[in-house]
Structure formats: C-alpha cells, structure tokens
N, C-alpha and C. Protein backbone atom coordinates (compact mmCIF):
# COMPACT_ATOMS: atom_id res chain seq x y z
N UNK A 1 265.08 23.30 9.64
CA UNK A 1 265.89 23.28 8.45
C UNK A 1 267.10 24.21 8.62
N UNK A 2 268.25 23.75 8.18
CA UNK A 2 269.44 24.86 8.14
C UNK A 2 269.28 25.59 7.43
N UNK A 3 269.53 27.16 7.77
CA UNK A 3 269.78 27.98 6.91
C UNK A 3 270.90 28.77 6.74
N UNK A 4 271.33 29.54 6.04
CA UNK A 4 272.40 30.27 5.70
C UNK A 4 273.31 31.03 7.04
N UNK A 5 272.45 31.29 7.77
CA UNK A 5 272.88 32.20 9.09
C UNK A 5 273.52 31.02 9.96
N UNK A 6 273.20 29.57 9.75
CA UNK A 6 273.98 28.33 10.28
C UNK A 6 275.09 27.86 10.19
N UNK A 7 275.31 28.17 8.44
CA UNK A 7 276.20 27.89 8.05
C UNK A 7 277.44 29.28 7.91
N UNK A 8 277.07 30.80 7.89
CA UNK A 8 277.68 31.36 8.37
C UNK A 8 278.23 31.38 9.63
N UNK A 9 277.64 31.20 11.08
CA UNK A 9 277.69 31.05 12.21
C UNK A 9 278.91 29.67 12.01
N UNK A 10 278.68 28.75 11.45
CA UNK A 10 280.19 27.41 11.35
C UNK A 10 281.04 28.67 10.70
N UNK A 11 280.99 29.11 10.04
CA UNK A 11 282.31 29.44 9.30
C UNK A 11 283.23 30.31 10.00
N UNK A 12 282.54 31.12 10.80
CA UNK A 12 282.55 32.35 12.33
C UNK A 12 283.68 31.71 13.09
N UNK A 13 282.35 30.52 13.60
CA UNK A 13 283.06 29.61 14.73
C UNK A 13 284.52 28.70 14.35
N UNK A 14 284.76 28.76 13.08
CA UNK A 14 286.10 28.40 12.59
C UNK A 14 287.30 29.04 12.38
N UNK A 15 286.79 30.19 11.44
CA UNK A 15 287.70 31.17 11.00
C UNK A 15 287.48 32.59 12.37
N UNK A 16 286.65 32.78 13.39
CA UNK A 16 287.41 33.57 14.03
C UNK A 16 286.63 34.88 13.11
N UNK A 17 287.06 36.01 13.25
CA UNK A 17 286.40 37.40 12.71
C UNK A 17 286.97 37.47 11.13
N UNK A 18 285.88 37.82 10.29
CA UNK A 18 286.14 37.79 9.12
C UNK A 18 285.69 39.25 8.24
N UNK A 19 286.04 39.10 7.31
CA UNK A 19 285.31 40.59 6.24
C UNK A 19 283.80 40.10 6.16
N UNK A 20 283.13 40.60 5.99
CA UNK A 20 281.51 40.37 5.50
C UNK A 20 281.47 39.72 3.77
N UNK A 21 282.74 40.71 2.87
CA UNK A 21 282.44 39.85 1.83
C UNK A 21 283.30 38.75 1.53
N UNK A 22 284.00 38.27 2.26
CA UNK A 22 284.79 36.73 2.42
C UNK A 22 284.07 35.87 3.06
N UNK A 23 282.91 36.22 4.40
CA UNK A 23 282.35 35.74 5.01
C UNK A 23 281.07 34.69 3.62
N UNK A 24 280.54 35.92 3.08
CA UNK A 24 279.29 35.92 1.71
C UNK A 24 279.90 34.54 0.67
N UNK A 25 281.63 34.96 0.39
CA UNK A 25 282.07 34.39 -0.92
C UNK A 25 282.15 32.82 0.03
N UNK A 26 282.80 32.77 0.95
CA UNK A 26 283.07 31.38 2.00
C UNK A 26 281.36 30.68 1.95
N UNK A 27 280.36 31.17 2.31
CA UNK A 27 279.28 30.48 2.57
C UNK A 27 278.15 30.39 1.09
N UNK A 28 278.86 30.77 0.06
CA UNK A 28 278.82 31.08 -1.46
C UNK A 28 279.43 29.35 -1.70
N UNK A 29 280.71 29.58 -1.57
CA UNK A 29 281.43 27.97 -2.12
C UNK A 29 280.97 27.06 -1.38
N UNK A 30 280.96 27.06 -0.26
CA UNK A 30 280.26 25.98 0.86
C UNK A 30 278.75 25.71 0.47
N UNK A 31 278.07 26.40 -0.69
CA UNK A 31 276.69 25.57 -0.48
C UNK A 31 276.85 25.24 -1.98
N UNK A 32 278.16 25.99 -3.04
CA UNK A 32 278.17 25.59 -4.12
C UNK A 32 278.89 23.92 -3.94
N UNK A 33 279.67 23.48 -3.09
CA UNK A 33 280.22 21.83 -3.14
C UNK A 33 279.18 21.85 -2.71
N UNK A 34 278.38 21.87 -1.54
CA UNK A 34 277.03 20.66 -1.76
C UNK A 34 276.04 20.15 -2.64
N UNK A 35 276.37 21.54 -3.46
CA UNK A 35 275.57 21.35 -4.73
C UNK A 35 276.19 19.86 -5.92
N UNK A 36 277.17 20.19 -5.56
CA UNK A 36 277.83 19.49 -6.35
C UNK A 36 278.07 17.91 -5.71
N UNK A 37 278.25 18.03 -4.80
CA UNK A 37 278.74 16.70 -3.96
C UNK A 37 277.45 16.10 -3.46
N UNK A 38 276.25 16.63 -3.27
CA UNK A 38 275.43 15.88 -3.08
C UNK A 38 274.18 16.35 -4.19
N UNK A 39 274.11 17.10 -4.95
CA UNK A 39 272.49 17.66 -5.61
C UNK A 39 271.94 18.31 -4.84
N UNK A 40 272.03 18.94 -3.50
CA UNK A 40 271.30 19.44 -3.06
C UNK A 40 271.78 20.87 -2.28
N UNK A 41 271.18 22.03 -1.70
CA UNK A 41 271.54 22.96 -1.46
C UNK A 41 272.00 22.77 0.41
N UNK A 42 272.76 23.47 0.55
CA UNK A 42 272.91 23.53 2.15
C UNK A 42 271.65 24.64 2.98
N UNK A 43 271.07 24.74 2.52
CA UNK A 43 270.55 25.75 3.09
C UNK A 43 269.11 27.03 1.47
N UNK A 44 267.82 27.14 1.95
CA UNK A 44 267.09 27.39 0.97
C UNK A 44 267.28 28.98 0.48
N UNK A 45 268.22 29.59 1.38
CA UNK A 45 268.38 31.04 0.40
C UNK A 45 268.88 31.14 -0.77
N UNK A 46 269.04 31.72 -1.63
CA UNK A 46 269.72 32.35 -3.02
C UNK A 46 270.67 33.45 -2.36
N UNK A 47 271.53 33.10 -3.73
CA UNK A 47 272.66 34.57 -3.74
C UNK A 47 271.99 34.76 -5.02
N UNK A 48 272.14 36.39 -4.67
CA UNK A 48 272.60 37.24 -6.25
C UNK A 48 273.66 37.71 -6.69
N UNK A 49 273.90 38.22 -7.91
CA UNK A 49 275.06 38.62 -8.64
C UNK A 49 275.32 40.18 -8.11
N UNK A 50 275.36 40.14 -7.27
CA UNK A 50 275.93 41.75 -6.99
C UNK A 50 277.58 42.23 -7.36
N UNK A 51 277.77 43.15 -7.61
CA UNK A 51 279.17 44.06 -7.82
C UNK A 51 280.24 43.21 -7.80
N UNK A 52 280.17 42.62 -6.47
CA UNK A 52 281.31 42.62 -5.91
C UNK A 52 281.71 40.93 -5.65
N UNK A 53 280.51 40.14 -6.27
CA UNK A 53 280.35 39.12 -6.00
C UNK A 53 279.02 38.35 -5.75
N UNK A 54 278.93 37.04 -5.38
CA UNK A 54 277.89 36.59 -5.28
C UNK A 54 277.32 36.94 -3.70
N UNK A 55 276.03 37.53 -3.55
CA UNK A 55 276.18 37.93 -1.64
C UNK A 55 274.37 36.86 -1.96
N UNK A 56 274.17 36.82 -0.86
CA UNK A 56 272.93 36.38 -0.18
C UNK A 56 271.82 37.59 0.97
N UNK A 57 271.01 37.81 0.44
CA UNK A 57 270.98 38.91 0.41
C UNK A 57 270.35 38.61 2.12
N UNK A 58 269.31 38.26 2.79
CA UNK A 58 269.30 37.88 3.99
C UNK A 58 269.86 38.45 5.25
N UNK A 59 271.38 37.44 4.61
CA UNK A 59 272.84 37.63 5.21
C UNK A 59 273.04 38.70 5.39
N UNK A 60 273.35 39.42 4.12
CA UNK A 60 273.81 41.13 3.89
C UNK A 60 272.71 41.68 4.82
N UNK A 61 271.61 41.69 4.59
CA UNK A 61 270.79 42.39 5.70
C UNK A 61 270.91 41.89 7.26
N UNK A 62 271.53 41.14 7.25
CA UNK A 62 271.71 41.33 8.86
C UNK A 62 272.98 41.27 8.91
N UNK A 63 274.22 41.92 8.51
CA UNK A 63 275.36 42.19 8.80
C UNK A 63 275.63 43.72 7.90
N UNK A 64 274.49 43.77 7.58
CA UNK A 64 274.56 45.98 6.81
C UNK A 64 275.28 46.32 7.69
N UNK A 65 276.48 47.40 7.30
CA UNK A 65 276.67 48.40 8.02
C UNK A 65 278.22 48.17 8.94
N UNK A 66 278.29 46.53 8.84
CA UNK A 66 279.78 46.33 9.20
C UNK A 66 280.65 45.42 7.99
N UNK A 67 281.82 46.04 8.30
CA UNK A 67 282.75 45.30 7.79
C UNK A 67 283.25 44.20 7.96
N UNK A 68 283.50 43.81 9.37
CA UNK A 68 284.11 42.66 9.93
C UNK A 68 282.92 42.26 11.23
N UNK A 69 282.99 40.70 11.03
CA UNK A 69 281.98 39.90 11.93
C UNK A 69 282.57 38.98 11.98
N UNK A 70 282.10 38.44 13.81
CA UNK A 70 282.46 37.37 14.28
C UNK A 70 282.17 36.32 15.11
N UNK A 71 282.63 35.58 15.39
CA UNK A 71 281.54 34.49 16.04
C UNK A 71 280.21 34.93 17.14
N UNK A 72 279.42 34.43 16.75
CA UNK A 72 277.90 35.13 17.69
C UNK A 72 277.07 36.19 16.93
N UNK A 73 277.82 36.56 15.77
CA UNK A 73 276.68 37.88 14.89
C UNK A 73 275.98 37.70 14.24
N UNK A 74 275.56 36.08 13.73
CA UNK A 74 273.81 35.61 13.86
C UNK A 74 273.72 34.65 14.24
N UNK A 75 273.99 34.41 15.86
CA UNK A 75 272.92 34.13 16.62
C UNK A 75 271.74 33.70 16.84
N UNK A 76 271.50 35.41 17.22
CA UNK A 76 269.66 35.29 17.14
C UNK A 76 269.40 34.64 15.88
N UNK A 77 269.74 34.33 14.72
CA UNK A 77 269.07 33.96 13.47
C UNK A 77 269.35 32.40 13.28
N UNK A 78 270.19 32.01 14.29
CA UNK A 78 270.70 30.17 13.80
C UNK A 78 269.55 29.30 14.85
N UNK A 79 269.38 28.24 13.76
CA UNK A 79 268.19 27.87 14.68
C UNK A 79 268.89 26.38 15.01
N UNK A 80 268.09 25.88 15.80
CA UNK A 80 268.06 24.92 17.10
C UNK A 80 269.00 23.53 16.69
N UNK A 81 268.66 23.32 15.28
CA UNK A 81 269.37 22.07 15.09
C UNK A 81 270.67 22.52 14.81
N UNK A 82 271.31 23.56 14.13
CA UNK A 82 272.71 23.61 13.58
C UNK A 82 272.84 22.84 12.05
N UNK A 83 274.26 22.91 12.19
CA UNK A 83 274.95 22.18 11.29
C UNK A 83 274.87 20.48 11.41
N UNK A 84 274.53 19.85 10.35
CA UNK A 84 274.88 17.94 10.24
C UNK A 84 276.34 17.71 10.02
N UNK A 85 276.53 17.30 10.41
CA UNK A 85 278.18 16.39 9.90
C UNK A 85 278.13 16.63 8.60
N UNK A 86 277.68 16.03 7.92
CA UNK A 86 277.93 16.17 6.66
C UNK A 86 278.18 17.28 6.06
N UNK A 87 276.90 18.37 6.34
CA UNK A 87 277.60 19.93 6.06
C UNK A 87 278.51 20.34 6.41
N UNK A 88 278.83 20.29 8.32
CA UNK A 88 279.93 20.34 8.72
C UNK A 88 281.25 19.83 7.90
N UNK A 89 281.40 19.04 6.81
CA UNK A 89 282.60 18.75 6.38
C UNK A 89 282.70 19.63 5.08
N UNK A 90 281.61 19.81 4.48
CA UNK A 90 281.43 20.72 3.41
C UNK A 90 281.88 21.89 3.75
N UNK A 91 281.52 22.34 4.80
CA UNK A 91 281.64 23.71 5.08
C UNK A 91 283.59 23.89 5.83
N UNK A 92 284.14 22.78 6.07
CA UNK A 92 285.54 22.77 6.63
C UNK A 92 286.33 22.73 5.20
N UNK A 93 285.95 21.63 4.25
CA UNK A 93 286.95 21.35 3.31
C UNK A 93 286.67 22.84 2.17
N UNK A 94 285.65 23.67 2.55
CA UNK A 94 285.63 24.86 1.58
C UNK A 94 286.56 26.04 2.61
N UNK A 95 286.61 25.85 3.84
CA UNK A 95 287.95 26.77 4.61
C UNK A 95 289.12 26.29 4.33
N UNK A 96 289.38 24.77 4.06
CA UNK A 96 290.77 24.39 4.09
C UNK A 96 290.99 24.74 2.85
N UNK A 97 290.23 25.22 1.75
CA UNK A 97 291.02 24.79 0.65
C UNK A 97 290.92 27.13 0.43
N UNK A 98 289.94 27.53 0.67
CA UNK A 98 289.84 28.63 -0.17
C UNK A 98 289.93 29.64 1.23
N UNK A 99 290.32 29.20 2.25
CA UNK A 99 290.10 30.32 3.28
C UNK A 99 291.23 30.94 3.64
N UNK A 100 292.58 30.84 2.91
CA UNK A 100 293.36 31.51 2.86
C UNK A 100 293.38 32.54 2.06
N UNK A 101 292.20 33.27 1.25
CA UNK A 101 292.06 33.67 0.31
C UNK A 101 291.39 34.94 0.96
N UNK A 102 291.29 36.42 1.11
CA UNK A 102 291.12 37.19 1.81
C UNK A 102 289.40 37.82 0.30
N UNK A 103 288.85 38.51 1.01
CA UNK A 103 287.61 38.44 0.41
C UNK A 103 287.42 39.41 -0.90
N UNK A 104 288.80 40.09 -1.19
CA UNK A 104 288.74 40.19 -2.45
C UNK A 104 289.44 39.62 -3.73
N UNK A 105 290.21 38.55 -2.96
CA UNK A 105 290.74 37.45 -3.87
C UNK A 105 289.47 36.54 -4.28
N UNK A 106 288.79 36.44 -3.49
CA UNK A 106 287.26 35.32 -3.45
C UNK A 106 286.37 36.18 -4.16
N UNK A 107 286.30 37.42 -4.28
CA UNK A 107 285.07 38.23 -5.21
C UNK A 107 286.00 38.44 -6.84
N UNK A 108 287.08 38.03 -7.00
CA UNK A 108 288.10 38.12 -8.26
C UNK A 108 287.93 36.37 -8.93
N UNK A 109 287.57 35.89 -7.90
CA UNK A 109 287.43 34.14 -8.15
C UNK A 109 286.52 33.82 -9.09
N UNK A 110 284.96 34.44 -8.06
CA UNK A 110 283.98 34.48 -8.60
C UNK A 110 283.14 35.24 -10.07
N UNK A 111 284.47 36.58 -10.01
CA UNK A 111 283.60 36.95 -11.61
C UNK A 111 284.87 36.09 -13.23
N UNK A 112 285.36 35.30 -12.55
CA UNK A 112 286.17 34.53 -13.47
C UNK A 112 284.92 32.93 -13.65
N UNK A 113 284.09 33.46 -13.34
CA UNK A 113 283.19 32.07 -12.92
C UNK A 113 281.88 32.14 -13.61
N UNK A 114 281.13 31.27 -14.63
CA UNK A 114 280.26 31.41 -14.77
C UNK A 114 278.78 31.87 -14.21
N UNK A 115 279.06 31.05 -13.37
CA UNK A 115 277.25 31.33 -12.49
C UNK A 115 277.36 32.95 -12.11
N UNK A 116 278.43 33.44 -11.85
CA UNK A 116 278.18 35.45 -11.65
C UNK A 116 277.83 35.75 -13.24
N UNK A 117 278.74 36.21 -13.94
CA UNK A 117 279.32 36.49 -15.48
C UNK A 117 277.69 36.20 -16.18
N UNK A 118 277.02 35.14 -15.73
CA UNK A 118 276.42 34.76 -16.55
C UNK A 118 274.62 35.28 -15.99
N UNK A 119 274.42 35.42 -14.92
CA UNK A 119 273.75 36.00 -14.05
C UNK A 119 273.43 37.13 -14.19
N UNK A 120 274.51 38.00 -14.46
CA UNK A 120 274.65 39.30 -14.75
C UNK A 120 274.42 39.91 -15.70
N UNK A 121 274.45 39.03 -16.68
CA UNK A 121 274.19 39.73 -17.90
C UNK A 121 274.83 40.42 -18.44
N UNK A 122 274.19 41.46 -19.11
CA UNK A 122 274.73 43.01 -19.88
C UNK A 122 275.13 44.11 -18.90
N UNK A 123 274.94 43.61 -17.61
CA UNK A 123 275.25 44.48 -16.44
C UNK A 123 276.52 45.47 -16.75
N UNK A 124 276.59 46.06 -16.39
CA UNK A 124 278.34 46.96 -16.46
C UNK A 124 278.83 46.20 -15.46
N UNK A 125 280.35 46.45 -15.11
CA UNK A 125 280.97 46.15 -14.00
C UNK A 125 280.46 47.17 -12.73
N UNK A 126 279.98 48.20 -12.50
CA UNK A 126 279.46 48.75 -11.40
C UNK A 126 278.28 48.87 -11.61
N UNK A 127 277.26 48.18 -12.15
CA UNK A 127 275.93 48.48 -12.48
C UNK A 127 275.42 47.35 -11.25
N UNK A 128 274.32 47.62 -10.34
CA UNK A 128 273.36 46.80 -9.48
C UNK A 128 273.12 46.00 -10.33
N UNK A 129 272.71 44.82 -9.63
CA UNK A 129 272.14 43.65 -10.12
C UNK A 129 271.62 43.06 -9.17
N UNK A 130 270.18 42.51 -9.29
CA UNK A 130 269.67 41.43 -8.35
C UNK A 130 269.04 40.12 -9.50
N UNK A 131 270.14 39.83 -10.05
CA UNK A 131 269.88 38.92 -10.60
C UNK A 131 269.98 37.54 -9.95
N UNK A 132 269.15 36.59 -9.62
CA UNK A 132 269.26 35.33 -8.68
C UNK A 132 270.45 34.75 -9.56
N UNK A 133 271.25 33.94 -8.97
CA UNK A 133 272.15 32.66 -9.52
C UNK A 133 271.57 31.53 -8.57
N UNK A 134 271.34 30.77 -9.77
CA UNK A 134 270.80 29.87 -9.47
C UNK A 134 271.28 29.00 -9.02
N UNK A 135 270.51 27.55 -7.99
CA UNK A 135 271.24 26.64 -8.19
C UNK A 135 271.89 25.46 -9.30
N UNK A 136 270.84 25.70 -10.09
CA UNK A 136 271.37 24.81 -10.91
C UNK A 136 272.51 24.89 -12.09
N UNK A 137 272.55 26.36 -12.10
CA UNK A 137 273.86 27.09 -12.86
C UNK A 137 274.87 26.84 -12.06
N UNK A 138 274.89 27.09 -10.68
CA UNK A 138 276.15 26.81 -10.15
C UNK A 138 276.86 25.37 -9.83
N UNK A 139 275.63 24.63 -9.57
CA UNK A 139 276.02 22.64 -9.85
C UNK A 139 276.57 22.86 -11.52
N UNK A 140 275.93 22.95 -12.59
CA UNK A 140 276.12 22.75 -13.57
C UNK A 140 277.45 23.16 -13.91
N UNK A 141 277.89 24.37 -13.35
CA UNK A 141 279.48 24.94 -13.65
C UNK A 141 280.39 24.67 -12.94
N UNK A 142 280.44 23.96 -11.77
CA UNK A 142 281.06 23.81 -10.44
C UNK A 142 281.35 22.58 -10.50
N UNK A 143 280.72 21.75 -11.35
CA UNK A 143 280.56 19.96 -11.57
C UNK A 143 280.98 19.74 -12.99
N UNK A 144 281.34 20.99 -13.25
CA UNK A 144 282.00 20.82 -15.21
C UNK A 144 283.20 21.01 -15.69
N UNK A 145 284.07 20.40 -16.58
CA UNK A 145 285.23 20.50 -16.94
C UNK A 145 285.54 21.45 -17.00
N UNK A 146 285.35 22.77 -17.24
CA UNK A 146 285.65 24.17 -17.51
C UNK A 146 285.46 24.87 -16.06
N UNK A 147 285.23 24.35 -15.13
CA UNK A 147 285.51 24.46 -13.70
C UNK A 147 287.11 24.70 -13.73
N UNK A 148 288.14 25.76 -12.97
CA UNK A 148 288.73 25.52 -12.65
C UNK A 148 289.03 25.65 -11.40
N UNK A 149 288.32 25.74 -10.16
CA UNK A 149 288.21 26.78 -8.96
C UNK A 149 288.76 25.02 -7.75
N UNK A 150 289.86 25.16 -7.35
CA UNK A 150 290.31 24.04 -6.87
C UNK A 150 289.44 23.88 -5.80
N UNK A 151 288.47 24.30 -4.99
CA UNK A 151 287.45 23.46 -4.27
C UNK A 151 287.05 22.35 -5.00
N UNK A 152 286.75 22.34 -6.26
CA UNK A 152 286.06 21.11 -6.30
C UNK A 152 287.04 19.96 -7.65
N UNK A 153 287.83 20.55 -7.54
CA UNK A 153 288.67 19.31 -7.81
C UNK A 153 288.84 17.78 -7.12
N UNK A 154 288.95 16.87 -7.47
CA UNK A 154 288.76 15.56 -6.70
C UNK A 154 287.85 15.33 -5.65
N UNK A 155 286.42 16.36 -5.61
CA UNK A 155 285.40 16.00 -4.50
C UNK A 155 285.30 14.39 -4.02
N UNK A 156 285.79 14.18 -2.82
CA UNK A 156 285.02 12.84 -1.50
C UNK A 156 285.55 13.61 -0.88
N UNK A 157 283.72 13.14 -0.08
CA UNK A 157 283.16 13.77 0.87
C UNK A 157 283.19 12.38 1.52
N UNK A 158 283.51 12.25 2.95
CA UNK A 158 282.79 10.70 3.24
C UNK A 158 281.79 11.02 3.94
C-alpha cells in the first residue's frame, strides 16, 4: 500500500530540496485532491492541526530536526510499489498549481481553510494541538463552493 513517505519521496523527486513545512503542506493538498477527485485517500496516515499547519505526524518524525529535505530522505520508509499513475498525476497537478508557493504561504493557505480552523477548535493561535483532520472534513471542504484554494478548481484528472 502507498504511504505518505511515497508520496513525499514523488514530491522530493520533483521539486528537488524543499522546507519540511512546504514539503507537509504539498503532501497535505496532494492527498486532499484525491480526496476529492476520487473519494479516496492517497495514502492511510492522518494530518493534524498543528501551529503551523496541517503536518502528518509520521512524516514529522522522520524528518525532526531538519529544515530542508531532499530527494532520498525517506527512502528507507518508501516501499516497493511506489507511486500509480494516477497518484502520480495528483501529486504533479498539486506542484503545478501550488508549488510556487514557499511553505509559509501554504501554512497561511491552510488556516484560511476549514478542515485546520475547524479541527482546532478553541485552540489559541500558538496553543498545541493534536487534533486529527479528518478525511472527510477535508473532501467535504475541498469539494465545496466555499472552497476557494485554486487546486481544486475545475478538477480532471484523466
């Protein structure tokens, strides 16, 4: 089964060395269009609502401690099959559209966005949170008129 460290590892192998939390917000939107474009998740981890954005916590634990990562820094964690085409396009048309966006433009995206905001609760703005966001909050907001986050404007996928 793909998991998150797969689909980080595509995003690596595309974009070249990245911030850790652009890396988080990039593989954040990339499993939120699949949600949307197909019902289903890219991969079975959760993000939570942390500070600074939505992170996956996994992830964060195996990239603690650096700032910038790049192709090959999970590796050891991507397993045998990879990426499908199909993800593979999910995971390109969420670089073409939002990867000009440096990773605190993408953590400014996300608390303008329900599935954080709403996750979070009564949280303060610097208060911890391990509140899960779900998938179905983020299909539900990502697939709704009050969406405005141009990834998923005019979704086909072929």
């Amino acid at each position: 089964m793909t998991s998150v460290f797969d689909v980080a590892e595509y995003v690596l192998d595309i974009s070249g060395y990245l911030s850790t939390m652009k890396l988080q917000k990039l593989v954040f939107y990339s499993n939120a269009l699949s949600l949307v474009s197909d019902g289903e998740p890219l991969f079975p981890e959760t993000f939570q609502a942390w500070v600074n954005g939505p992170v996956c916590p996994p992830l964060y634990f195996a990239h603690r401690g650096r700032f910038i990562v790049g192709p090959g820094a999970f590796a050891s964690h991507v397993g045998a099959a990879g990426l499908g085409e199909r993800s593979r396009r999910i995971v390109e048309r969420t670089l073409n559209v939002l990867g000009n966006l440096d990773g605190n433009e993408l953590s400014e995206l996300t608390h303008h966005e329900a599935p954080w905001t709403e996750a979070r609760g009564d949280c303060g703005d610097a208060d911890r949170c391990s509140s899960v966001i779900t998938n179905e909050a983020i299909r539900s907001f990502y697939s709704s008129s009050e969406c405005r986050n141009p990834l998923f404007y005019k979704i086909r996928l072929p």
